[in-house]
Every structure is written in structure tokens, then in C-alpha cells.
N, C-alpha and C. Protein backbone atom coordinates (compact mmCIF):
# COMPACT_ATOMS: atom_id res chain seq x y z
N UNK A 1 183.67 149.14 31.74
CA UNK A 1 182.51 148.47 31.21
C UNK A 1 181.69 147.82 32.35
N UNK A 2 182.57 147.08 33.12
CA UNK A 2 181.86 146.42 34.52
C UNK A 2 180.93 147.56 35.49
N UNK A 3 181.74 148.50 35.42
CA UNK A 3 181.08 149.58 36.38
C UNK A 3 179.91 150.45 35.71
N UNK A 4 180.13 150.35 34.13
CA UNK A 4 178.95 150.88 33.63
C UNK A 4 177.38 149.89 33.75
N UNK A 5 177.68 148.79 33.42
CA UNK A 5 176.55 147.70 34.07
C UNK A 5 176.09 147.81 35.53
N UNK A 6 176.48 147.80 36.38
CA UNK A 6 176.73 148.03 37.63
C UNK A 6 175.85 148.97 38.15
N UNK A 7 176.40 150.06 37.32
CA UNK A 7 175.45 151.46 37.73
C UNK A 7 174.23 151.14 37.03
N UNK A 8 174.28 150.68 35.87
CA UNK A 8 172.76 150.34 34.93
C UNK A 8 171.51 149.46 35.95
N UNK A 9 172.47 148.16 36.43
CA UNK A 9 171.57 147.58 36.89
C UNK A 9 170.97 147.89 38.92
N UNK A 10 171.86 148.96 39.03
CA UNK A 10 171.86 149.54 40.39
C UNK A 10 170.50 150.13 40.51
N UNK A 11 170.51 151.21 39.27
CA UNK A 11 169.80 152.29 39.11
C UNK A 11 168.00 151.43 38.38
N UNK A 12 168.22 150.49 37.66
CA UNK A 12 167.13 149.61 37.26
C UNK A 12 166.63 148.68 38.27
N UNK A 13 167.28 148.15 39.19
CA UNK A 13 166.94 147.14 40.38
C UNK A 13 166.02 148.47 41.35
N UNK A 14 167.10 149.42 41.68
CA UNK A 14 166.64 150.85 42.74
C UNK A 14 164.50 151.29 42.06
N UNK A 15 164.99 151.48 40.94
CA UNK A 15 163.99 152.16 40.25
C UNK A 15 162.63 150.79 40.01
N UNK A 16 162.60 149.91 40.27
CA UNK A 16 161.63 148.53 40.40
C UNK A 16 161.43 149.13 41.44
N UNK A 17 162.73 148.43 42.54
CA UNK A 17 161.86 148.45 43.72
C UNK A 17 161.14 150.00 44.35
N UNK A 18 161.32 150.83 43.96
CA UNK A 18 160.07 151.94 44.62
C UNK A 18 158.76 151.83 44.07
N UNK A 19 159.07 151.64 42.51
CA UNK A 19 157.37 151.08 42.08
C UNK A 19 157.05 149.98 42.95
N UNK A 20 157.53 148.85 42.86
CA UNK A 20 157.07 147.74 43.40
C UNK A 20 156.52 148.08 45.07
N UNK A 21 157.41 148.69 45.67
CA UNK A 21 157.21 148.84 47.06
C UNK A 21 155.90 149.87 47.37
N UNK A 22 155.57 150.38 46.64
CA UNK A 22 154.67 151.29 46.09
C UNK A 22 153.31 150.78 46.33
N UNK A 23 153.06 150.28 45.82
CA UNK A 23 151.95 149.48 45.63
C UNK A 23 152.11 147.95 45.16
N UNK A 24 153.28 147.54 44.72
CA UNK A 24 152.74 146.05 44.19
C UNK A 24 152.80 145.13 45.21
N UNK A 25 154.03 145.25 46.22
CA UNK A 25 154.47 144.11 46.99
C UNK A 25 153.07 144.40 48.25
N UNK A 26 152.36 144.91 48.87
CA UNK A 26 151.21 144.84 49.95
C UNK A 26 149.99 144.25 48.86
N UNK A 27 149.72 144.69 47.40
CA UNK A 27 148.71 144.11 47.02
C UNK A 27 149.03 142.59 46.77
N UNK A 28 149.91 142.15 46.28
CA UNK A 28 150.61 141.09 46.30
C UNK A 28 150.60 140.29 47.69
N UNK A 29 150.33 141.00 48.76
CA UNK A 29 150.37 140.19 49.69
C UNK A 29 149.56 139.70 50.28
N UNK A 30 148.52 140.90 50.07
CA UNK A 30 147.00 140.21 50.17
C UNK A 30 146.70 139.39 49.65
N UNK A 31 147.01 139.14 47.95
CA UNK A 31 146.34 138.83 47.31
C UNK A 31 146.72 137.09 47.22
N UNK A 32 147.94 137.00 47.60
CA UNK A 32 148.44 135.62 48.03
C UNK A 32 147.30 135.32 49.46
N UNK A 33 147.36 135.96 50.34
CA UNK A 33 146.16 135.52 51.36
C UNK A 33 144.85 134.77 51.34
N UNK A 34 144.58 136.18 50.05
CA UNK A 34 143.34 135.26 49.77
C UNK A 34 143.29 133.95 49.12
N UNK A 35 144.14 134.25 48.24
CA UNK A 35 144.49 133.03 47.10
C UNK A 35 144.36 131.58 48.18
N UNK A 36 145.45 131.66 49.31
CA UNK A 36 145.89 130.42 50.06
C UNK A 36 144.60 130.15 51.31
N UNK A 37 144.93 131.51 52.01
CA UNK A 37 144.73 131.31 53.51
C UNK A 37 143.21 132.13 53.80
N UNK A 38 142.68 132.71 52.85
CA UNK A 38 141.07 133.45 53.15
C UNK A 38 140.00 132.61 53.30
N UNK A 39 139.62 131.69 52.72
CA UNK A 39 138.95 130.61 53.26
C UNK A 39 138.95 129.22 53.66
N UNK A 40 140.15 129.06 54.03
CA UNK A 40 140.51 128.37 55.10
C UNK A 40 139.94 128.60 56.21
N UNK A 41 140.75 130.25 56.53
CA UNK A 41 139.96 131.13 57.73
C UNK A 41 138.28 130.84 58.34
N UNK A 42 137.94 131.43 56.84
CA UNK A 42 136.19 131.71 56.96
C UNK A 42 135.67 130.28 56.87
N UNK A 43 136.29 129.51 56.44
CA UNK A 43 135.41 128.27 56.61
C UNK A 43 135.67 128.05 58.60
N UNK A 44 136.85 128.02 58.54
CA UNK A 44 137.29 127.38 59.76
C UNK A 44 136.21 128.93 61.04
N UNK A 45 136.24 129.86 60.58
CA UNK A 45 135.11 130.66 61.65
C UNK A 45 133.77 130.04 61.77
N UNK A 46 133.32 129.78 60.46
CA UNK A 46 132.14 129.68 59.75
C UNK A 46 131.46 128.40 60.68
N UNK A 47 132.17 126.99 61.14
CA UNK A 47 132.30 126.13 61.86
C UNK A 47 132.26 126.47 63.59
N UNK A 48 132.14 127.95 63.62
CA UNK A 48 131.98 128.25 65.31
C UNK A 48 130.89 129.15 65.35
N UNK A 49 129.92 129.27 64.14
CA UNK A 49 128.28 129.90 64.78
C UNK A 49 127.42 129.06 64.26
N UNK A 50 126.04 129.12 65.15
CA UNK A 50 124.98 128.54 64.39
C UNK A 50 123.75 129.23 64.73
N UNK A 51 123.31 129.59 63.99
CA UNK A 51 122.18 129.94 63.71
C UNK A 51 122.16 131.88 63.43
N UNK A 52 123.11 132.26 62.92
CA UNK A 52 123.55 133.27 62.79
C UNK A 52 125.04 133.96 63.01
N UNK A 53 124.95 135.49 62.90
CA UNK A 53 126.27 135.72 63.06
C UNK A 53 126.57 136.31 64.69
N UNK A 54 125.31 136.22 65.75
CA UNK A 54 125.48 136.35 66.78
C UNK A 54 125.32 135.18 67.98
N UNK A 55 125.36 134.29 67.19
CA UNK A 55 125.09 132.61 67.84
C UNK A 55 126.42 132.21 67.93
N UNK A 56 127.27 132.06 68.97
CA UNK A 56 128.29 131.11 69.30
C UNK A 56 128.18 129.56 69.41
N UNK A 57 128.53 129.09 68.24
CA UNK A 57 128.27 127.46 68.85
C UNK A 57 129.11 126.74 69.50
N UNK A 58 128.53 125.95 70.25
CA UNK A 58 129.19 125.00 71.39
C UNK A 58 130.46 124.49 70.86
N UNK A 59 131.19 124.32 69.64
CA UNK A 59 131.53 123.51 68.76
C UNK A 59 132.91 124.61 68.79
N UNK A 60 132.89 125.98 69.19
CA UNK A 60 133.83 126.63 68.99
C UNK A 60 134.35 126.44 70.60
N UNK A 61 133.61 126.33 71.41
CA UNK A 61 134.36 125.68 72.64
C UNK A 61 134.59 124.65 72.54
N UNK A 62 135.05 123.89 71.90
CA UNK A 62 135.44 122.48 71.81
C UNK A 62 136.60 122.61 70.82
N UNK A 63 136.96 123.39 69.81
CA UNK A 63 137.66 123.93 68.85
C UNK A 63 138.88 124.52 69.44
N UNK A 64 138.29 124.92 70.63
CA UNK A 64 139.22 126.54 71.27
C UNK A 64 140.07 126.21 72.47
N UNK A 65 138.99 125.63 73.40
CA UNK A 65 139.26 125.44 75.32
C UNK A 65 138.59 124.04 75.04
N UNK A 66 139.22 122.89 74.05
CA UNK A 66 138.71 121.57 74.81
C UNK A 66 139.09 121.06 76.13
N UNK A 67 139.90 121.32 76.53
CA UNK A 67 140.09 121.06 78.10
C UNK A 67 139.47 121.55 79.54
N UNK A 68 139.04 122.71 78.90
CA UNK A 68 138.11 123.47 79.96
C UNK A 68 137.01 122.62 79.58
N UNK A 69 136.25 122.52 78.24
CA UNK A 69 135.09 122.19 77.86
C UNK A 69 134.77 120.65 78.98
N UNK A 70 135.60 120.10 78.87
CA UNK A 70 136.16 118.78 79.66
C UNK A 70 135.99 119.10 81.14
N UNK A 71 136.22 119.99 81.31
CA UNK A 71 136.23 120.21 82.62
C UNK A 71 135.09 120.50 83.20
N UNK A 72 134.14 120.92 82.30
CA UNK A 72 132.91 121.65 82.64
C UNK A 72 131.89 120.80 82.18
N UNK A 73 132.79 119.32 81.92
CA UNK A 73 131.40 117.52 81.59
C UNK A 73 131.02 118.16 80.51
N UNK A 74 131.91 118.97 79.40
CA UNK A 74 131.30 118.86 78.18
C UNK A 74 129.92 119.91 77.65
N UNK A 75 130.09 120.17 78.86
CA UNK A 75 129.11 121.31 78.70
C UNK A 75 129.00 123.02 78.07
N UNK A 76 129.26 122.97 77.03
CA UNK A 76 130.00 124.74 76.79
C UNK A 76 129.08 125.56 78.25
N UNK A 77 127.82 125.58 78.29
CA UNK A 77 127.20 126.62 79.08
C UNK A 77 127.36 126.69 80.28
N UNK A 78 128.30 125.76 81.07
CA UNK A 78 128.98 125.43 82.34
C UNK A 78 130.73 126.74 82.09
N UNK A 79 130.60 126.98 80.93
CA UNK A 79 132.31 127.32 81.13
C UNK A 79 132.11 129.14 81.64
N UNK A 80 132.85 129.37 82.83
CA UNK A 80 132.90 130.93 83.06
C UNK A 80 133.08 131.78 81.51
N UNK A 81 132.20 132.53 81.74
CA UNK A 81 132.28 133.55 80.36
C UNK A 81 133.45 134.52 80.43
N UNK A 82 134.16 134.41 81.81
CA UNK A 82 135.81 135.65 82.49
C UNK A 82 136.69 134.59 82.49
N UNK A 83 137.66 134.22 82.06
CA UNK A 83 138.08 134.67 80.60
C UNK A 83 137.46 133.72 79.65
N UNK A 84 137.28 132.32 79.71
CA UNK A 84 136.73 131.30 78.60
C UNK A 84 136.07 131.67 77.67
N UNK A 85 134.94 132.32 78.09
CA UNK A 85 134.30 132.30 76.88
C UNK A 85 134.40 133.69 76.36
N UNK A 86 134.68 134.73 76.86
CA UNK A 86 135.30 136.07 76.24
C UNK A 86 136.77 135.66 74.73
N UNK A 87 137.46 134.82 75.84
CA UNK A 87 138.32 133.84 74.42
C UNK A 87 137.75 133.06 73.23
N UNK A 88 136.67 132.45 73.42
CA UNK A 88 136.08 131.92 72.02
C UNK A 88 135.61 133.09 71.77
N UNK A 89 134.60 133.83 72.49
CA UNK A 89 134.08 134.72 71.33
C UNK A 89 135.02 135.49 70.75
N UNK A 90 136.31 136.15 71.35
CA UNK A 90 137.01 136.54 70.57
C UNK A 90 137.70 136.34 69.27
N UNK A 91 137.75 134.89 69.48
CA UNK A 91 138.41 134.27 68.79
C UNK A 91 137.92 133.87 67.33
N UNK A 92 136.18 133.95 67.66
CA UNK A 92 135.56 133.46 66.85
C UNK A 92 135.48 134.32 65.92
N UNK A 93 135.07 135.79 66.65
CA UNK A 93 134.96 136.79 65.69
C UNK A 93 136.06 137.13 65.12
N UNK A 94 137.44 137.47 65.82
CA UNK A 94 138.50 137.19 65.03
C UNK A 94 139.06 136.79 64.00
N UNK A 95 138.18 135.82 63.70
CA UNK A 95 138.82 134.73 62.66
C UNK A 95 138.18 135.27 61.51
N UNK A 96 136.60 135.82 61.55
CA UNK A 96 136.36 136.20 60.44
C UNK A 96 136.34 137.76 59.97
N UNK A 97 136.66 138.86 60.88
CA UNK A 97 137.00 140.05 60.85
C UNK A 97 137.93 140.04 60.19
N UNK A 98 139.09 139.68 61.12
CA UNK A 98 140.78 140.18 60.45
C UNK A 98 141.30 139.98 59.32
N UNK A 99 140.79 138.47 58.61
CA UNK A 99 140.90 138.32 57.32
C UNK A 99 140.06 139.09 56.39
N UNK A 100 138.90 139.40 56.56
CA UNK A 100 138.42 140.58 55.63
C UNK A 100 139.64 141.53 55.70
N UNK A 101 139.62 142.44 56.75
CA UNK A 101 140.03 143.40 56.90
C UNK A 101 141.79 143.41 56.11
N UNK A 102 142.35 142.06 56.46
CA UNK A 102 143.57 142.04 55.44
C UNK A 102 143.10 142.01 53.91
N UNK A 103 142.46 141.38 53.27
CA UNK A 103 141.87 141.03 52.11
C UNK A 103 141.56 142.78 51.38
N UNK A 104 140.28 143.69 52.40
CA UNK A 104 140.35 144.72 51.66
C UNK A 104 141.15 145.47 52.05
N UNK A 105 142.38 145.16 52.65
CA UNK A 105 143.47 146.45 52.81
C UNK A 105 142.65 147.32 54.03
N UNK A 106 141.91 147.50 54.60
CA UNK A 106 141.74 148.27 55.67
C UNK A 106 142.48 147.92 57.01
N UNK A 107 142.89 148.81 57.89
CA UNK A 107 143.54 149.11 58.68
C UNK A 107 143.98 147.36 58.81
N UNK A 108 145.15 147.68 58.19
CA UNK A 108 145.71 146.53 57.33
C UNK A 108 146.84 146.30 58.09
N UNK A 109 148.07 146.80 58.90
CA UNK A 109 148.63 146.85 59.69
C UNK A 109 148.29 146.39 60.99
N UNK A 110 147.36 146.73 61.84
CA UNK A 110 146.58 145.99 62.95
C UNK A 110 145.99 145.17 62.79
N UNK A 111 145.47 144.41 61.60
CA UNK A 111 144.94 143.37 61.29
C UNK A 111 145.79 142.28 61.15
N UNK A 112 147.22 142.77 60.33
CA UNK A 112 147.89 141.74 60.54
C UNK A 112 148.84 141.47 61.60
N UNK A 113 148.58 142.05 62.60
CA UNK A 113 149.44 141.97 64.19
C UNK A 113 148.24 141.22 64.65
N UNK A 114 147.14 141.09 64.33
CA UNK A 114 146.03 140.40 65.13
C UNK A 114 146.24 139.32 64.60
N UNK A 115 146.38 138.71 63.20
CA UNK A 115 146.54 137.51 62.75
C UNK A 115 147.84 136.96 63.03
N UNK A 116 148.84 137.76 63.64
CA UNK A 116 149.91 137.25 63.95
C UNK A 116 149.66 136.27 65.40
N UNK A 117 149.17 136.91 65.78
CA UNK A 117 148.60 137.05 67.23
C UNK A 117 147.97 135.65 67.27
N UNK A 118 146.61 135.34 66.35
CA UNK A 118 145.65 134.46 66.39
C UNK A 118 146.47 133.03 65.37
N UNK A 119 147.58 133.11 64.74
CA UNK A 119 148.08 132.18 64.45
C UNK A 119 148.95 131.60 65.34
N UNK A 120 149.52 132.05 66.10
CA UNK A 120 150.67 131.74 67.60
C UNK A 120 149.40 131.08 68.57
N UNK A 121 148.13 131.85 68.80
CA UNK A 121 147.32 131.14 69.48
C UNK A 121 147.06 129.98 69.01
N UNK A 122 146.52 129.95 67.72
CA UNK A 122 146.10 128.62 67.03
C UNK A 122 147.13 127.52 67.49
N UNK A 123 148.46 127.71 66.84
CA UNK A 123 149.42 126.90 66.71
C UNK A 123 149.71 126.18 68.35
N UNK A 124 149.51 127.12 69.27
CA UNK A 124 149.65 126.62 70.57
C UNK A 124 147.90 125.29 71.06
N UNK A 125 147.03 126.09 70.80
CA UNK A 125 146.22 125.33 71.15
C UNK A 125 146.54 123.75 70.14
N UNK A 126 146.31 124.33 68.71
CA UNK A 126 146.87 122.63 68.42
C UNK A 126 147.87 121.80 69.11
N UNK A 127 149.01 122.52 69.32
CA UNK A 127 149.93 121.44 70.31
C UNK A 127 149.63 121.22 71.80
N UNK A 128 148.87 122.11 72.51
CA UNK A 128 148.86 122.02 74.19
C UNK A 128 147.34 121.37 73.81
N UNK A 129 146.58 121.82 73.23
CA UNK A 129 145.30 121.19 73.66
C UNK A 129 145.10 120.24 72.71
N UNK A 130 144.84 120.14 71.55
CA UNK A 130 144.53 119.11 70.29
C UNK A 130 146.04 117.96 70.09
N UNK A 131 147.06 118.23 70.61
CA UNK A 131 147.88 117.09 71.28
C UNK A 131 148.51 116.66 69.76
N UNK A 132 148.87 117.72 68.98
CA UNK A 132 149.29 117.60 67.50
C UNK A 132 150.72 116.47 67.51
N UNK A 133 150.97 115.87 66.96
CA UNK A 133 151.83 115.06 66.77
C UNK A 133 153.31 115.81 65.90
N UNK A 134 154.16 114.93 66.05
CA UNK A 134 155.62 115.37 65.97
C UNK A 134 155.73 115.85 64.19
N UNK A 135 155.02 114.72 64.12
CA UNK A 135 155.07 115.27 62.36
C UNK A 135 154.60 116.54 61.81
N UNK A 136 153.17 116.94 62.34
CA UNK A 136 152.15 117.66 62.66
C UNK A 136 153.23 118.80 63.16
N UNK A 137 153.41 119.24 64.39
CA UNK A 137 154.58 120.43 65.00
C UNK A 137 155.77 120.34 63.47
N UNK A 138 156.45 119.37 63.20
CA UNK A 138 157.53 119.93 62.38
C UNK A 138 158.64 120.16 63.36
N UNK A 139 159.66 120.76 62.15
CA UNK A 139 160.84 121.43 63.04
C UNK A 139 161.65 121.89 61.69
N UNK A 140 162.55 122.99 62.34
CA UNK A 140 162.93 123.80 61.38
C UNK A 140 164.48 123.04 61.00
N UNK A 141 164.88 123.97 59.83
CA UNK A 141 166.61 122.93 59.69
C UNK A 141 166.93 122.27 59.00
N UNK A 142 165.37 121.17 59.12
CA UNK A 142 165.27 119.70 58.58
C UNK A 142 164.98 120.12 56.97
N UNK A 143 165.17 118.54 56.58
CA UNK A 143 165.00 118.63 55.00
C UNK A 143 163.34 118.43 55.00
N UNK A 144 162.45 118.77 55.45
CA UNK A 144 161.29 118.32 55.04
C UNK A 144 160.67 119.46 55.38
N UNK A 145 159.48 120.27 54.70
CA UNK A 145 159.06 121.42 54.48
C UNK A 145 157.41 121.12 54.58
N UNK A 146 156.83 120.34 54.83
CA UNK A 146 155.42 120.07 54.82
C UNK A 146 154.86 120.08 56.39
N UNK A 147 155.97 120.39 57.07
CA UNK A 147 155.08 120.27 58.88
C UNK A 147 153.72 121.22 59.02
N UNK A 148 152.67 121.54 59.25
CA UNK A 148 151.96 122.16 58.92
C UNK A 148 151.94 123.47 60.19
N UNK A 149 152.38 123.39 61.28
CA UNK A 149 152.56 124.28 62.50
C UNK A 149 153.76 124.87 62.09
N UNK A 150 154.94 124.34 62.20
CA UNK A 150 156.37 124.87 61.97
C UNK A 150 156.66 125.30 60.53
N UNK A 151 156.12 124.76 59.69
CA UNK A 151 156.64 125.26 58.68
C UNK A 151 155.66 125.92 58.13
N UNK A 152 154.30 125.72 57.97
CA UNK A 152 153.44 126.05 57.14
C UNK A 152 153.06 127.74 57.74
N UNK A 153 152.83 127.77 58.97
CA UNK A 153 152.74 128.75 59.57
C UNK A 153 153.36 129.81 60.05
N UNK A 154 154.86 129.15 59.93
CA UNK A 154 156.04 130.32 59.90
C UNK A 154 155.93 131.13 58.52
N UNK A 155 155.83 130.80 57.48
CA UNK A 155 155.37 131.31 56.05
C UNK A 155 153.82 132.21 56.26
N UNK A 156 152.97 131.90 56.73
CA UNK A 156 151.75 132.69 57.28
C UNK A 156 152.41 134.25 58.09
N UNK A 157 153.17 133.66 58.89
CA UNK A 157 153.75 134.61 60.16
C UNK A 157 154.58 135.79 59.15
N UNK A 158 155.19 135.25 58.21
CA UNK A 158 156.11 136.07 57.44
C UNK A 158 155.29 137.30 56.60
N UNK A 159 154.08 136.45 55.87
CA UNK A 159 153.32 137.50 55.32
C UNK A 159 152.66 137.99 56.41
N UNK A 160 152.29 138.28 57.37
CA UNK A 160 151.03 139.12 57.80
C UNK A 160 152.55 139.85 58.86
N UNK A 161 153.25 139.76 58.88
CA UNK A 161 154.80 140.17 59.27
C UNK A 161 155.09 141.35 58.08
N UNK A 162 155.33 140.99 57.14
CA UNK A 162 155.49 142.13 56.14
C UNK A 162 154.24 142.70 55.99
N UNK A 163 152.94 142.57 55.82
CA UNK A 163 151.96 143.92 56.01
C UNK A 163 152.16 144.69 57.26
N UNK A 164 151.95 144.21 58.46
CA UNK A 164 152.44 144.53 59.56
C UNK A 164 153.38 145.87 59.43
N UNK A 165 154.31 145.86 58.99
CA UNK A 165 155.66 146.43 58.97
C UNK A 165 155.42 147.57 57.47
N UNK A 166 155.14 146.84 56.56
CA UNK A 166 155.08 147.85 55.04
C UNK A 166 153.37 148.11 54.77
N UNK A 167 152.62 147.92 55.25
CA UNK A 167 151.34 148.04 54.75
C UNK A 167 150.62 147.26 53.76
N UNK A 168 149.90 147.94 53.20
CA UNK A 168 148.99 147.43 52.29
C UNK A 168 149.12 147.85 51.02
N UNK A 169 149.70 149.15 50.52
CA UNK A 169 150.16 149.54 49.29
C UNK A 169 149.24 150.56 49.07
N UNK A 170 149.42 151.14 47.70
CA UNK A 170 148.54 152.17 47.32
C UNK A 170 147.11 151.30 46.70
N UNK A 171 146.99 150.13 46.32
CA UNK A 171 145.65 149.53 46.37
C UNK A 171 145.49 149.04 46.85
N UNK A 172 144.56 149.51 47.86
CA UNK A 172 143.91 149.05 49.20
C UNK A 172 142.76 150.52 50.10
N UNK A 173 142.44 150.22 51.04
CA UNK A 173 141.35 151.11 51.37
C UNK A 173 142.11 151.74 52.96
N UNK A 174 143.29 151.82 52.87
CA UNK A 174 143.93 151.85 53.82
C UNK A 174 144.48 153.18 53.15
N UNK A 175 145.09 152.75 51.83
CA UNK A 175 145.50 154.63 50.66
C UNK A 175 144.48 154.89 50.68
N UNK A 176 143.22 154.97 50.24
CA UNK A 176 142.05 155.88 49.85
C UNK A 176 141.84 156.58 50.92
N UNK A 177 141.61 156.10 52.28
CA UNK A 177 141.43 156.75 53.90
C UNK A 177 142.25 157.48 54.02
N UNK A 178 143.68 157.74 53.28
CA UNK A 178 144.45 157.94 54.12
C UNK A 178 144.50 159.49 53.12
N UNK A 179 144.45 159.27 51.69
CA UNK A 179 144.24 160.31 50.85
C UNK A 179 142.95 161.71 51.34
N UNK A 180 142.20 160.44 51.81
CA UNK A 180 140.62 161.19 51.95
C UNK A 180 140.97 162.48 53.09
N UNK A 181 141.49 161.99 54.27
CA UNK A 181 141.84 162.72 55.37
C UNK A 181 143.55 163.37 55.31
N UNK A 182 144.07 163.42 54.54
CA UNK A 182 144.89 164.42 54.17
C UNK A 182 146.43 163.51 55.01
N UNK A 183 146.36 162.42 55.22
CA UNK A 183 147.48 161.87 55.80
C UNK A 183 148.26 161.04 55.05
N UNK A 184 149.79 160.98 54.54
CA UNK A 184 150.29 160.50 53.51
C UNK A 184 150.34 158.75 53.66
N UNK A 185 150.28 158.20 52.39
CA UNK A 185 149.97 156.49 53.05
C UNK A 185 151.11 156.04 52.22
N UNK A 186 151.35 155.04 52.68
CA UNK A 186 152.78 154.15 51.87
C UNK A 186 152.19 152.79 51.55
């Protein structure tokens, strides 16, 4: 009797997860993104142009390289554009590219190695440059789950970690491309 359950729920757990893996768990993962972390993002880009979407504002060097900015009396237009300011602009545009690009599932895999990427940056500049406090950093182990670097962002790291690795699912624009040009998508 035990082994007949067993096999029942083997074969019912097995048979979820290929649907699920299928398509639900990458749309699901976006869709938590947006839910939490999509405009967070775009606000927080949105805060480094002015006067368009090809205007860098001073404000994202101060956001990004306050210490250089410091260095240069505060001046963004004093800071070498090799590497400084090639880094804000990257950064800037970054911020609001990659989250689209996770959101509609397009090349959804490199997008989320870039946000992996730009959250490890973030998290460093808050502690080396913005001088984040102990509470602020966190630490893992502990009974307290609200640190916003250590904990909040290890959970960020995890999802754009599993697109990374499994994709985007069959809804997303990552399957349709992939249908269109004859290459099989997962």
C-alpha cells in the first residue's frame, strides 16, 4: 500500500514539475520582479537623467562614484569619462534596460547575469562608498531577516540566479524568438 502511494505521488510530483518547469516557474519569476523589484529599478534609473533619455545627470555621479565626484570638488564634468564616467553611463542605462528586458522575457538569461552583476555592484558601492551601516549590510545565520544588502539582496541574487540558469519559460519573447528561428527554447 505504502509503495503504491509512493509511486502515485512520485509520478504526480514528476508530472507538475515538467509542466511547471515548462513555463510556470520563469513566468513566475518575472513576474515576482516586477511585482517587487521593477520599479524600484526604474524609479531608482529614472533619478540619473535629466532632460531626456540621453542626458546623464550629475546626480548619477554622485549616486555611483561619490568619491571620485569628491575628488573632482564636486564637479561631475571634471570626472575622466575612461573609466568614471563610461561606469555611470553604464550603469545608468543598465538599470533601466535589463529590467525591461527581464520583465518581457527577452534574452532573459543575459539580462539576468547583468542584474546579477549590477546588484553586487550596487551592494558594494553602498558599503565602500555610501558607508552603509552594520544594520544596513546585515549578516547571514542571524535571527533577523530585514538587512537590506545581505539579506534582501541575496533573495534578488537567487531570482535573477534561477532565470540565469532555467530561463524565462515558454511565456516570454525569448520562446517566440526562439520558435520563430527554428531553435528549441526551454
Amino acid at each position: 500500500m505504502i509503495q503504491f502511494f509512493l509511486g502515485l505521488y512520485g509520478r504526480l510530483a514528476n508530472g507538475a514539475g515538467r509542466i511547471a518547469d515548462a513555463w510556470l516557474m520563469g513566468l513566475f519569476a518575472r513576474l515576482v520582479f516586477a511585482a517587487v523589484l521593477f520599479i524600484y529599478f526604474l524609479n531608482s534609473a529614472f533619478t540619473k537623467f535629466e532632460g531626456g533619455p540621453f542626458s546623464i545627470a550629475d546626480a548619477a555621479y554622485f549616486q555611483i562614484i561619490p568619491p571620485i565626484v569628491e575628488a573632482a570638488g564636486y564637479d561631475a564634468s571634471q570626472v575622466a569619462f575612461i573609466p568614471w564616467g563610461l561606469m555611470v553611463y553604464a550603469g545608468s542605462y543598465a538599470e533601466i534596460i535589463l529590467p525591461l528586458l527581464v520583465v518581457l522575457g527577452l534574452f532573459t538569461r543575459i539580462a539576468a547575469v547583468g542584474m546579477i552583476v549590477f546588484v553586487l555592484v550596487q551592494s558594494y558601492v553602498d558599503i565602500a562608498f555610501h558607508h552603509a551601516d552594520a544594520a544596513t549590510i546585515g549578516a547571514w545565520f542571524d535571527n533577523l531577516s530585514n538587512a537590506v544588502i545581505l539579506d534582501q539582496r541575496a533573495l534578488w541574487v537567487f531570482l535573477f540566479a534561477y532565470l540565469a540558469l532555467k530561463g524565462a519559460g515558454m511565456v516570454s519573447l525569448d520562446f517566440v524568438l526562439s520558435r520563430l528561428y527554428g531553435r528549441p527554447a526551454r
